[in-house]
Protein backbone atom coordinates (compact mmCIF):
# COMPACT_ATOMS: atom_id res chain seq x y z
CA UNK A 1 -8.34 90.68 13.07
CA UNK A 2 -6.84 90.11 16.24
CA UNK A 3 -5.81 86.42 15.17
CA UNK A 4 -4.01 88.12 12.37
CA UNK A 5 -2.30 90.97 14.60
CA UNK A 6 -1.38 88.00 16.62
CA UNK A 7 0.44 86.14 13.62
CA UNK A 8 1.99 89.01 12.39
CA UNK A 9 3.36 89.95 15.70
CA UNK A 10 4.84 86.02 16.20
CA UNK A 11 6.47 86.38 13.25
CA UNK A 12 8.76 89.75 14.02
CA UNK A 13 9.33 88.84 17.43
CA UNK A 14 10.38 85.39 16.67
CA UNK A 15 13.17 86.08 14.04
CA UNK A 16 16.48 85.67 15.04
CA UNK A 17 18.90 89.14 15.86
CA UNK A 18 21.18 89.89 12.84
CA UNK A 19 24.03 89.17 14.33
CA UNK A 20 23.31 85.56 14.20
CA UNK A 21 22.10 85.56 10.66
CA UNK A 22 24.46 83.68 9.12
CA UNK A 23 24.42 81.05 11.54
CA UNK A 24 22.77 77.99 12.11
CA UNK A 25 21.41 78.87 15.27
CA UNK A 26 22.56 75.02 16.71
CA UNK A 27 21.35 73.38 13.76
CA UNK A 28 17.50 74.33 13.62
CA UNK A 29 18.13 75.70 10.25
CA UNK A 30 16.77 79.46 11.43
CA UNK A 31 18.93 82.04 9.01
CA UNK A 32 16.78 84.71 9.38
CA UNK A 33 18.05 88.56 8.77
CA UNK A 34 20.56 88.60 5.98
CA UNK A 35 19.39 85.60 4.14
CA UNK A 36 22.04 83.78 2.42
CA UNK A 37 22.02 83.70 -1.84
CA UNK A 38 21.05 80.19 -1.65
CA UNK A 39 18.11 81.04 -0.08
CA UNK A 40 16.84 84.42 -1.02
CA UNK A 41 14.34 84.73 -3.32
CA UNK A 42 15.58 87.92 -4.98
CA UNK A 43 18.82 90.21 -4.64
CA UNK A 44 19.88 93.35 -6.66
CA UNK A 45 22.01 96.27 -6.13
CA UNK A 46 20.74 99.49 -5.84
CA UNK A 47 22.56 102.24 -5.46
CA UNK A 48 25.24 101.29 -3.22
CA UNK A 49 22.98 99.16 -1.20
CA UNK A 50 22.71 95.00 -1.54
CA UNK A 51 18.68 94.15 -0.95
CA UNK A 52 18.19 90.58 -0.23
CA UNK A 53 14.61 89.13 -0.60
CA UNK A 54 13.13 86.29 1.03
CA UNK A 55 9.66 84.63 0.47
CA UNK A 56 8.41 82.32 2.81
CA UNK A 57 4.81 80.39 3.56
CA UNK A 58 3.36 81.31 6.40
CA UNK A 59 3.23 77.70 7.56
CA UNK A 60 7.29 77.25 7.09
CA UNK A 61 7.74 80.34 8.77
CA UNK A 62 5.54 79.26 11.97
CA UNK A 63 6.69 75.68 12.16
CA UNK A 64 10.47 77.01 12.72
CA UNK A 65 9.17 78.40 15.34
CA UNK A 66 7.71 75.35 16.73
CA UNK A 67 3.91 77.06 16.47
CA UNK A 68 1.19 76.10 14.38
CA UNK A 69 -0.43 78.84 12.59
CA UNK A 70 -3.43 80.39 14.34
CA UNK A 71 -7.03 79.68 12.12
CA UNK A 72 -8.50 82.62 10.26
CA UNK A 73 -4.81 83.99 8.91
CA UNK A 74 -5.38 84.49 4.92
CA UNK A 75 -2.13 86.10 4.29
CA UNK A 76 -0.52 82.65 3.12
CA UNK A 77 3.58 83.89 2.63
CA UNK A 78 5.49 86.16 4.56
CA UNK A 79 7.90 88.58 2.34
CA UNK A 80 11.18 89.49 3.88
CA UNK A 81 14.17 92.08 2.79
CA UNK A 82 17.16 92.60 4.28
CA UNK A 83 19.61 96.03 3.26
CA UNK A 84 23.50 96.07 3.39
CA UNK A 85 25.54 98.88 2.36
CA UNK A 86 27.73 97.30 -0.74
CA UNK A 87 30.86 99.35 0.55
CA UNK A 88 31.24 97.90 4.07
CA UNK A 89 29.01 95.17 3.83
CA UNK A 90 27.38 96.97 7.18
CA UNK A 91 23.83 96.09 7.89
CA UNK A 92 21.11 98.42 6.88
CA UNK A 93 18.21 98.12 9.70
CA UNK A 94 16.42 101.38 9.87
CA UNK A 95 14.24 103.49 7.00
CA UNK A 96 10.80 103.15 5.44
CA UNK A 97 10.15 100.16 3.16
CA UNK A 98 7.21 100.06 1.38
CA UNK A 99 6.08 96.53 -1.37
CA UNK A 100 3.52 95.96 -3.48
CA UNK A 101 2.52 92.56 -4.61
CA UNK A 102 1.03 92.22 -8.34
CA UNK A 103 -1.03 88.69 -8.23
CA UNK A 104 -1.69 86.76 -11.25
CA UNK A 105 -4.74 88.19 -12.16
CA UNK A 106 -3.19 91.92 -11.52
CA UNK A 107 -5.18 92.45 -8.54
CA UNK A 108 -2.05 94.30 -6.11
CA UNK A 109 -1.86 94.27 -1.94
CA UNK A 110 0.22 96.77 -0.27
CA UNK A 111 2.09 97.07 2.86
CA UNK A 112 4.39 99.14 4.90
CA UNK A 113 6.93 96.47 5.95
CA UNK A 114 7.66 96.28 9.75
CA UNK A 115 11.11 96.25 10.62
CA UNK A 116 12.10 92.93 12.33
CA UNK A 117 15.75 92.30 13.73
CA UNK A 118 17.33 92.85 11.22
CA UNK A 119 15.61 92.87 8.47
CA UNK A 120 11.97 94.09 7.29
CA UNK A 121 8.76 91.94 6.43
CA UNK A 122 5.22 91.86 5.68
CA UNK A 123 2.97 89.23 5.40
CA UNK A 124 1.00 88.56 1.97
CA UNK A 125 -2.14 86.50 0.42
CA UNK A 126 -0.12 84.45 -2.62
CA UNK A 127 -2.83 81.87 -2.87
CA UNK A 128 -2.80 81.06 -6.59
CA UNK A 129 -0.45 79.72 -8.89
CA UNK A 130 1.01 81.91 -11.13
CA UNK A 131 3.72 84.71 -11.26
CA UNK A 132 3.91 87.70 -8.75
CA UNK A 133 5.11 91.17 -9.56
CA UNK A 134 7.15 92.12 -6.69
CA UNK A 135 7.87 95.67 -6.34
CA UNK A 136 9.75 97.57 -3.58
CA UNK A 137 10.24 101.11 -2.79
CA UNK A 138 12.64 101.89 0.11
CA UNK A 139 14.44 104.96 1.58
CA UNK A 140 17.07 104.16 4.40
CA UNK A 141 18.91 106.68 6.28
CA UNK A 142 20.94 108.59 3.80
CA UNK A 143 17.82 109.68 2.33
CA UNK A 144 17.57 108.61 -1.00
CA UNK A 145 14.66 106.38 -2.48
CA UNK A 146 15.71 103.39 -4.12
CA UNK A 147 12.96 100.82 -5.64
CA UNK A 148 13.71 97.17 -6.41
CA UNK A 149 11.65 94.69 -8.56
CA UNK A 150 11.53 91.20 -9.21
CA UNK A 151 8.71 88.25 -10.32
CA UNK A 152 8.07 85.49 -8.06
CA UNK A 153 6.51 82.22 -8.90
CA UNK A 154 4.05 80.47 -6.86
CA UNK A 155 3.44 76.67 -8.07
């Protein structure tokens, strides 16, 4: 447990502040926070608010940040999602964000996702092939609840 604590802890401290999130960072290829289309798993409009999904392994995630990842961590991808207001394009960084991943064979893991610079994330056991269900429920300051959806692929 504490090993995964640990990980989980690595991973919000290390990501990079939003105001730097569409940048480079010098070439080491770190654009963490509002992740650009190219990138992002997922994105959809909700209500006047722009959610950008990211899914990562938890081995990509911890070599960027030059560490290996720490033996006994099961959760094998980390799941990130950034909010911006569609309006003013302003970044969205406080509220509660809840997801729930739907594995192949319909078993589901929860988590209340962490916010992280930025952005908010969760780490997540996608160890077989197949398509996730996705699902996100999220209210940010104005108060309203807003849920997102999407399948992701792991092959």
């Amino acid at each position: 447990m504490k090993k995964l604590v640990f990980a989980a802890m690595v991973v919000a401290l290390s990501v990079a502040p939003l105001a730097a999130a569409e940048k480079d960072h010098a070439g080491l290829g770190m654009n963490y926070g509002n992740h650009k289309p190219g990138n992002a798993a997922h994105q959809e409009v909700v209500d006047g608010v722009k959610a950008t999904f990211n899914v990562k392994t938890m081995q990509e995630a911890m070599k960027e940040m030059g560490m290996a990842l720490p033996k006994g961590v099961k959760e094998t991808h980390h799941i990130s999602v950034s909010f911006n207001d569609l309006k003013t394009g302003k970044a969205l960084t406080e509220g509660e964000v809840k997801l729930k991943v739907q594995a192949p064979d319909k078993s589901e893991q929860t988590r209340d996702m962490a916010g992280m610079h930025g952005h908010f994330g969760a780490d997540f056991e996608l160890a077989k092939k197949g398509k996730y269900g996705v699902m996100c429920r999220f209210k940010l300051p104005d108060g309203k609840v807003r849920s997102a959806k999407f399948w992701y692929e792991v092959k």
